[in-house]
N, C-alpha and C. Protein backbone atom coordinates (compact mmCIF):
# COMPACT_ATOMS: atom_id res chain seq x y z
N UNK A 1 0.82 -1.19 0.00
CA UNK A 1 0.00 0.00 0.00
C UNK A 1 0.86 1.25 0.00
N UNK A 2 1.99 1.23 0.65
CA UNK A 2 3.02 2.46 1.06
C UNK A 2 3.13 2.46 -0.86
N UNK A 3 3.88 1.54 -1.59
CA UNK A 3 4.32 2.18 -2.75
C UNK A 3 3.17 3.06 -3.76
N UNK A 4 2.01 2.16 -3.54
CA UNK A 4 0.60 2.65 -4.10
C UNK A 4 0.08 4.07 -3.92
N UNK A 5 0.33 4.70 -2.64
CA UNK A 5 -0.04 6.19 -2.07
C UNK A 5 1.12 6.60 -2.77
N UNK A 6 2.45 6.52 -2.81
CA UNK A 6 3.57 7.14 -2.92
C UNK A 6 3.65 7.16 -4.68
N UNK A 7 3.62 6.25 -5.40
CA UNK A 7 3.41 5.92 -6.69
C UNK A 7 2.01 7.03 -7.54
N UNK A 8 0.86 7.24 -6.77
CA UNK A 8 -0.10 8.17 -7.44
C UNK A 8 0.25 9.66 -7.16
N UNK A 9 0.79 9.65 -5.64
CA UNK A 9 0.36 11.01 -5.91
C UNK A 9 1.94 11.79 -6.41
N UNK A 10 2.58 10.67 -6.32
CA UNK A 10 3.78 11.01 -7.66
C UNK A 10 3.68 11.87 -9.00
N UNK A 11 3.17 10.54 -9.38
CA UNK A 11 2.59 10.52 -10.70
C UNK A 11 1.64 11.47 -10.93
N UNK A 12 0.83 11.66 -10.25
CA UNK A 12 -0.52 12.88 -10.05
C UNK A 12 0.12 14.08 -9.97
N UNK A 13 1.47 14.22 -9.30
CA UNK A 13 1.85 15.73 -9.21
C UNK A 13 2.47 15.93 -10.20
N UNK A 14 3.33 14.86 -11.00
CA UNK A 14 4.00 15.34 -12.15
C UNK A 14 3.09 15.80 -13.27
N UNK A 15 1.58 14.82 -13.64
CA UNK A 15 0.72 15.45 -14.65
C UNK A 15 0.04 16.76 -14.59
N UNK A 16 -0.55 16.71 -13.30
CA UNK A 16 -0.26 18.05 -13.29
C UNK A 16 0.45 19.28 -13.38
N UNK A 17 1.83 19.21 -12.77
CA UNK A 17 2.55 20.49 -13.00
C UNK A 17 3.17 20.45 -14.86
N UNK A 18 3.02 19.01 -15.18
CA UNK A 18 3.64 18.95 -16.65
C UNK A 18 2.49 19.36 -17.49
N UNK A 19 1.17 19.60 -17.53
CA UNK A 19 0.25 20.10 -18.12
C UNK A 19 0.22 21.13 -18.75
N UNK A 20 -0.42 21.49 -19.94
CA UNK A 20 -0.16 22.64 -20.60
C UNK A 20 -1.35 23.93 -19.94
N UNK A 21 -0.86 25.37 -19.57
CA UNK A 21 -1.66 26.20 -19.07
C UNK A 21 -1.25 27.24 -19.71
N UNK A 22 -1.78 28.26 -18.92
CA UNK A 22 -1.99 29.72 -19.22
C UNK A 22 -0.88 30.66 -19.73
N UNK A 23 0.27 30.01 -18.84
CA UNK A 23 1.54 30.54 -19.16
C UNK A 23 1.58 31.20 -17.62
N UNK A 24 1.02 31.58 -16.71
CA UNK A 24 1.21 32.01 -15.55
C UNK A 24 2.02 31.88 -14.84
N UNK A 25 2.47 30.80 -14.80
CA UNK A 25 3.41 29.96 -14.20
C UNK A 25 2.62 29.40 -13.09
N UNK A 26 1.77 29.40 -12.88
CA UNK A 26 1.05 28.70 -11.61
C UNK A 26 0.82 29.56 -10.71
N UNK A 27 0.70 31.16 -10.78
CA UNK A 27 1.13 31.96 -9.74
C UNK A 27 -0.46 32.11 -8.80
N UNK A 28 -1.33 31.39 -9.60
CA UNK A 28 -2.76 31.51 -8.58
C UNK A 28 -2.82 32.95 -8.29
N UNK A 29 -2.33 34.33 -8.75
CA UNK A 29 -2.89 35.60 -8.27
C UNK A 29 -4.11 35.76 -9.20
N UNK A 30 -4.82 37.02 -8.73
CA UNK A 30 -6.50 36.86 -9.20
C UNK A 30 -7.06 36.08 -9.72
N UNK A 31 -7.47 36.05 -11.17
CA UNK A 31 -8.25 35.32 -11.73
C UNK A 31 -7.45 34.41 -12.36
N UNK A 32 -6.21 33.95 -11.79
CA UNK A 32 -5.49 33.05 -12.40
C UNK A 32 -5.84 31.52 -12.86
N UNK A 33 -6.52 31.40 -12.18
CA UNK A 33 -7.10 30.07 -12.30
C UNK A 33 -6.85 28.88 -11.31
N UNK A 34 -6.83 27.88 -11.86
CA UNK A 34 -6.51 26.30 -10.93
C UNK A 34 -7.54 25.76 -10.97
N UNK A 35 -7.23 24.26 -10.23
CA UNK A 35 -8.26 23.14 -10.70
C UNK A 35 -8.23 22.55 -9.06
N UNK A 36 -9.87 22.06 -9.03
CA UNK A 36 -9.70 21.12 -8.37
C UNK A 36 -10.71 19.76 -8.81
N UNK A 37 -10.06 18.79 -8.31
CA UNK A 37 -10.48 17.57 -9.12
C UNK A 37 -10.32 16.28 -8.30
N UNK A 38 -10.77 15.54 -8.82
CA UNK A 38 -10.62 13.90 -8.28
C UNK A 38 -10.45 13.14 -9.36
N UNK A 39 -9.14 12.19 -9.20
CA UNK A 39 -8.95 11.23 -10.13
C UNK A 39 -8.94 9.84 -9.39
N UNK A 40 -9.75 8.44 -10.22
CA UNK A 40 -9.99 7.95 -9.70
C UNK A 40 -9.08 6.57 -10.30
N UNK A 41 -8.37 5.39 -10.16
CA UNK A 41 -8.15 4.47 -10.30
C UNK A 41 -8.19 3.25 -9.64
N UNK A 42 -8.23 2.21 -10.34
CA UNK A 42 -8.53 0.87 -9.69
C UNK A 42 -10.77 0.64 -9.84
N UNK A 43 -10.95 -0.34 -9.43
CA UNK A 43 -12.29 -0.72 -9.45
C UNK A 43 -12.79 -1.28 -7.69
N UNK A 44 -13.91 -1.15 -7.58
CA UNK A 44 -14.34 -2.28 -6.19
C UNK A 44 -13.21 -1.75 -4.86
N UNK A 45 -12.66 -3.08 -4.44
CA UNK A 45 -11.72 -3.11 -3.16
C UNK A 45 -10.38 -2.69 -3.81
N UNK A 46 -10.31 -2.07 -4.88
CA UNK A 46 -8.98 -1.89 -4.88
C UNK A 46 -9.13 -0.52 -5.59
N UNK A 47 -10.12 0.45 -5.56
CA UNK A 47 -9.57 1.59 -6.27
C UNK A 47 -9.21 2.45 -5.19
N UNK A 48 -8.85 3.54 -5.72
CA UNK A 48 -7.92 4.83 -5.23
C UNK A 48 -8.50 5.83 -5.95
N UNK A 49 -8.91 6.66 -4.88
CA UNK A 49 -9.09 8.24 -5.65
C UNK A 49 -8.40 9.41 -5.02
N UNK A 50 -8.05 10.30 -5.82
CA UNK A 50 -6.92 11.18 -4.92
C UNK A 50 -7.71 12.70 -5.31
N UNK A 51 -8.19 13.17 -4.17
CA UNK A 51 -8.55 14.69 -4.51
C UNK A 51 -7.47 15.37 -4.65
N UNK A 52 -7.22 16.45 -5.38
CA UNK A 52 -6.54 17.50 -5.54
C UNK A 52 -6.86 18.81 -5.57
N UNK A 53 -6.38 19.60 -5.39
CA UNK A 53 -6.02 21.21 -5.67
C UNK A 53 -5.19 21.93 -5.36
N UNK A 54 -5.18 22.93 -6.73
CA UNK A 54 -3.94 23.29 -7.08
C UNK A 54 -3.78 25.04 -7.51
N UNK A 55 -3.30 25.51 -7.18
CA UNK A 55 -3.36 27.24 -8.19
C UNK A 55 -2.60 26.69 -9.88
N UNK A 56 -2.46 25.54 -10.01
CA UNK A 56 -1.97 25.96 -11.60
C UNK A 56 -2.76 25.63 -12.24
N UNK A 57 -2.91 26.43 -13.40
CA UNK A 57 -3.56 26.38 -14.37
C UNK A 57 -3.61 25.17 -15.78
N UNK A 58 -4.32 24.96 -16.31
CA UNK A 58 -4.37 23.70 -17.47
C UNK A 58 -5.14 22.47 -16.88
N UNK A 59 -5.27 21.88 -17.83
CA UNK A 59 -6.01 21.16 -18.08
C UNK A 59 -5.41 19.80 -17.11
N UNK A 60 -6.40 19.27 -15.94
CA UNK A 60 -5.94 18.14 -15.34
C UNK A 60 -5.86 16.82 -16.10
N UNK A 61 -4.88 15.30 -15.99
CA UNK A 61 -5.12 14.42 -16.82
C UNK A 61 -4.60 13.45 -15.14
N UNK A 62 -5.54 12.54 -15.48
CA UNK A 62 -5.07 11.51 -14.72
C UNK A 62 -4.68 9.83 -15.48
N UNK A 63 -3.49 10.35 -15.95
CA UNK A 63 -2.82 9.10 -16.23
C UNK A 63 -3.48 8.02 -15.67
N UNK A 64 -4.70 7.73 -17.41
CA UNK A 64 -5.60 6.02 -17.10
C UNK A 64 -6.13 5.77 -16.05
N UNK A 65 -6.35 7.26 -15.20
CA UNK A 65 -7.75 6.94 -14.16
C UNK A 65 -8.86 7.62 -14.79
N UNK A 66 -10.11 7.97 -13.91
CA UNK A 66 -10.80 8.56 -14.25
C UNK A 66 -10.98 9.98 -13.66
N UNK A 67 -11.15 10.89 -14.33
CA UNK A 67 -11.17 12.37 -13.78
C UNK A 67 -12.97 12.60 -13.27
N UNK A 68 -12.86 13.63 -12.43
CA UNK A 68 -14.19 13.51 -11.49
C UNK A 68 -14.24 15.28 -10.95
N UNK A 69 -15.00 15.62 -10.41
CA UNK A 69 -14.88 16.96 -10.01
C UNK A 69 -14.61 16.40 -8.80
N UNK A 70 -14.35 15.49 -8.14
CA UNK A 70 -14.02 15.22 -6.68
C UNK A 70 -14.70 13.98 -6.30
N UNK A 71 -13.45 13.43 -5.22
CA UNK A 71 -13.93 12.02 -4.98
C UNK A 71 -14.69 11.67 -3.95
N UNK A 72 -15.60 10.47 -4.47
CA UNK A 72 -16.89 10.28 -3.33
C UNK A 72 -16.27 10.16 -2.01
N UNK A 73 -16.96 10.33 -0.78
CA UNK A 73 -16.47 9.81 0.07
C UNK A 73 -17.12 8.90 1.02
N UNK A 74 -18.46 8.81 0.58
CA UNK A 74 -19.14 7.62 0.43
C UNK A 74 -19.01 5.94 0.11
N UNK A 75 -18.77 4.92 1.73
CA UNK A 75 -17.96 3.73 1.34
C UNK A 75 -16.66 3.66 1.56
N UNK A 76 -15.79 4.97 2.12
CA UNK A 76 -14.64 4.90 1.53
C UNK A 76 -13.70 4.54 3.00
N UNK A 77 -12.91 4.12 3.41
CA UNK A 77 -12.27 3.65 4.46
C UNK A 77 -12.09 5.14 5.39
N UNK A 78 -11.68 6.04 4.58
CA UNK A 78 -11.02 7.12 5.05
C UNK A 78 -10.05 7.39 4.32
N UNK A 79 -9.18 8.79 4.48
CA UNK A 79 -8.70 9.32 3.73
C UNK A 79 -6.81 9.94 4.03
N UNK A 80 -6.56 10.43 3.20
CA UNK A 80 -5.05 10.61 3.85
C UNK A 80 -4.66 12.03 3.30
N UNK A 81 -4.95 12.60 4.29
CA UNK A 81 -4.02 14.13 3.56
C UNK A 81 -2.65 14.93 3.61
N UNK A 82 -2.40 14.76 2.99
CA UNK A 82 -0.41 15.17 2.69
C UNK A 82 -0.18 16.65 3.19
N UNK A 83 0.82 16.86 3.67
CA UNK A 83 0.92 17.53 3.14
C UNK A 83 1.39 18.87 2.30
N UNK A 84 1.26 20.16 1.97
CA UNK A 84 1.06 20.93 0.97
C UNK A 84 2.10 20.71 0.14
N UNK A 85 2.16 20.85 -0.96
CA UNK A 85 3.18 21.15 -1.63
C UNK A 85 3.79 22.29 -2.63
N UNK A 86 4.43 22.90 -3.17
CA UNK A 86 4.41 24.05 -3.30
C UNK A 86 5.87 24.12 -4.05
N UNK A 87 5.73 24.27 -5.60
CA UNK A 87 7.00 24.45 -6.28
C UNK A 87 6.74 25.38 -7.31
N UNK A 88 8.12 25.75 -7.47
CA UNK A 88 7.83 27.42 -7.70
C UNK A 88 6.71 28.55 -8.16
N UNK A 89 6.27 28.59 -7.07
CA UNK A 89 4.82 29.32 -6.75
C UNK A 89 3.46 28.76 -7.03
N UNK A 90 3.65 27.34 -7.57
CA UNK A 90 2.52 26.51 -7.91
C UNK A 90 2.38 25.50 -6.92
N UNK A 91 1.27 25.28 -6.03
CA UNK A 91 0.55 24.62 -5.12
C UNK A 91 -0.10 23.30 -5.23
N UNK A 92 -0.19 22.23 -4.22
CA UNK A 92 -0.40 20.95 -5.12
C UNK A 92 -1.20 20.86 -2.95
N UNK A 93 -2.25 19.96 -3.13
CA UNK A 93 -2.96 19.99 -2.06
C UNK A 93 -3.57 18.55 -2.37
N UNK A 94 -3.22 17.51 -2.02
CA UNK A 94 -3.94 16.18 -1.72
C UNK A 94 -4.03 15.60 -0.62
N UNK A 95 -5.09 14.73 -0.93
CA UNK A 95 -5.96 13.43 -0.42
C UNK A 95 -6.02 12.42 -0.78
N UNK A 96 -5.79 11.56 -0.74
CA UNK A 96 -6.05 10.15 -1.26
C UNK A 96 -7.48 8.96 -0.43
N UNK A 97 -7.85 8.90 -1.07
CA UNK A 97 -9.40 8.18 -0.33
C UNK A 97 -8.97 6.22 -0.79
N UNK A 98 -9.19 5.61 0.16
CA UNK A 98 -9.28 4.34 -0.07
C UNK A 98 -9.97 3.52 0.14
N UNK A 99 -11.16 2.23 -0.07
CA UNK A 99 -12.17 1.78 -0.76
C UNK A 99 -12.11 0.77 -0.16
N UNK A 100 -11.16 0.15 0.62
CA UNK A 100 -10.91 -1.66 0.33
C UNK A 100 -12.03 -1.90 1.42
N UNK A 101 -12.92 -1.66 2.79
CA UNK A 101 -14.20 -2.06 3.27
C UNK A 101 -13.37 -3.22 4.12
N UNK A 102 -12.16 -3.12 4.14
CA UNK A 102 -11.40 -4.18 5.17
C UNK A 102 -10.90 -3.48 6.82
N UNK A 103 -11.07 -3.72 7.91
CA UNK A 103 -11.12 -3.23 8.78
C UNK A 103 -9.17 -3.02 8.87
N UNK A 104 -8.53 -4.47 8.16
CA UNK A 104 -7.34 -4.89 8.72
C UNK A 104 -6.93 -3.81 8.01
N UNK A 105 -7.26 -3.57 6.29
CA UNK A 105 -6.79 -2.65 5.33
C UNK A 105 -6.49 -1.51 5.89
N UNK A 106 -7.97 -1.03 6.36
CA UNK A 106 -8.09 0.21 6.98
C UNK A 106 -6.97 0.66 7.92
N UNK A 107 -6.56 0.01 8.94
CA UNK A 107 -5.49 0.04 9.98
C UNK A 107 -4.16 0.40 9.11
N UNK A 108 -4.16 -0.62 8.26
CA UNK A 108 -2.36 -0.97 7.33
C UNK A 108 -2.24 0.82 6.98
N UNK A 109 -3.77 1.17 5.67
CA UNK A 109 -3.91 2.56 5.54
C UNK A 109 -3.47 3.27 6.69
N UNK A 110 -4.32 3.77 7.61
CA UNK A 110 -4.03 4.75 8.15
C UNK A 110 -2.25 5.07 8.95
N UNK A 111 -1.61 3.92 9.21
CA UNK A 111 -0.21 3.00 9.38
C UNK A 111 0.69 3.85 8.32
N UNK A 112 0.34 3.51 7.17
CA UNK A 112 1.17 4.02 6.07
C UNK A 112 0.96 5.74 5.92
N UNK A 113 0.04 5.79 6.38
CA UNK A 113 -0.27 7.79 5.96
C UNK A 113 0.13 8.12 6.64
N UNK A 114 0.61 7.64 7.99
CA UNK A 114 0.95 8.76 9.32
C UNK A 114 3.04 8.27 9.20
N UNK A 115 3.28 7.06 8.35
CA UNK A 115 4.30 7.11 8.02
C UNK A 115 5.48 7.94 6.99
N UNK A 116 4.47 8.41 6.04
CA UNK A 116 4.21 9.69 4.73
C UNK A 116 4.09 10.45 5.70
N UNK A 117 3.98 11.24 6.43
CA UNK A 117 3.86 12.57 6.89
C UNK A 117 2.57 13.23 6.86
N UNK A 118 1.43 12.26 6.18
CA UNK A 118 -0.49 12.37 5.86
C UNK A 118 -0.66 12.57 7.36
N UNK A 119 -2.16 12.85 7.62
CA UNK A 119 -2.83 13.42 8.43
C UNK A 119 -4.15 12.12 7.86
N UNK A 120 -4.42 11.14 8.60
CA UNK A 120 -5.44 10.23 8.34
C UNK A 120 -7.09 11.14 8.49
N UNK A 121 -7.72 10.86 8.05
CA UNK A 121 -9.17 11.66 8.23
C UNK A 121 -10.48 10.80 7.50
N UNK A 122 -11.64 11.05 8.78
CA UNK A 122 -12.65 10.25 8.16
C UNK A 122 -13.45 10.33 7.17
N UNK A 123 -14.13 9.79 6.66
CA UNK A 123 -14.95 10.21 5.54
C UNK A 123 -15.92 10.92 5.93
């Protein structure tokens, strides 16, 4: 599970900041823009959805998950929030929600988020 949290929101921060935008540089002043979103991967007991938000601008992609305006939290074990991140002047703010309905899971989860430096939280 540790490589799984560590592996998306990897991957999640690179598509995002590698995304094509405004040209702003991510600076989120006024009407600069940003996204917030939920991308979702996996099916049943094994998906993963990771909320995000961000001041940069462009278009979100979630590398072969599914994009969402935000993830249910309905069903969901609980959640793990990181956190902030913040490279050069562009902001990255996640969650990761996990699904598996296993009590033992649940434990391993919350185990691994407080090992990441996450903040565990209920649904």
């Amino acid at each position: 599970m540790k490589l799984l949290l560590v592996g998306a929101l990897g991957s999640l921060a690179l598509g995002i900041f590698g995304c094509g935008g405004s040209g702003n540089g991510g600076d989120g002043g006024g009407g600069g823009g940003g996204n917030s979103f939920g991308c979702t991967s996996g099916t049943g007991t094994a998906r993963l959805c990771i909320d995000t938000t961000t001041n940069f601008s462009g278009t979100p992609t979630c590398s072969g998950g599914t994009l969402s305006d935000a993830c249910p939290h309905a069903g969901a074990d609980g959640g793990c929030k990181m956190a902030p991140l913040t490279v050069n002047g562009a902001s990255l703010n996640q969650t990761a929600w996990y699904y598996t309905g296993s009590a033992a899971s649940t434990s391993q989860e919350m185990s691994d988020c407080a090992d990441f430096g996450g903040t565990w939280i209920q649904p």
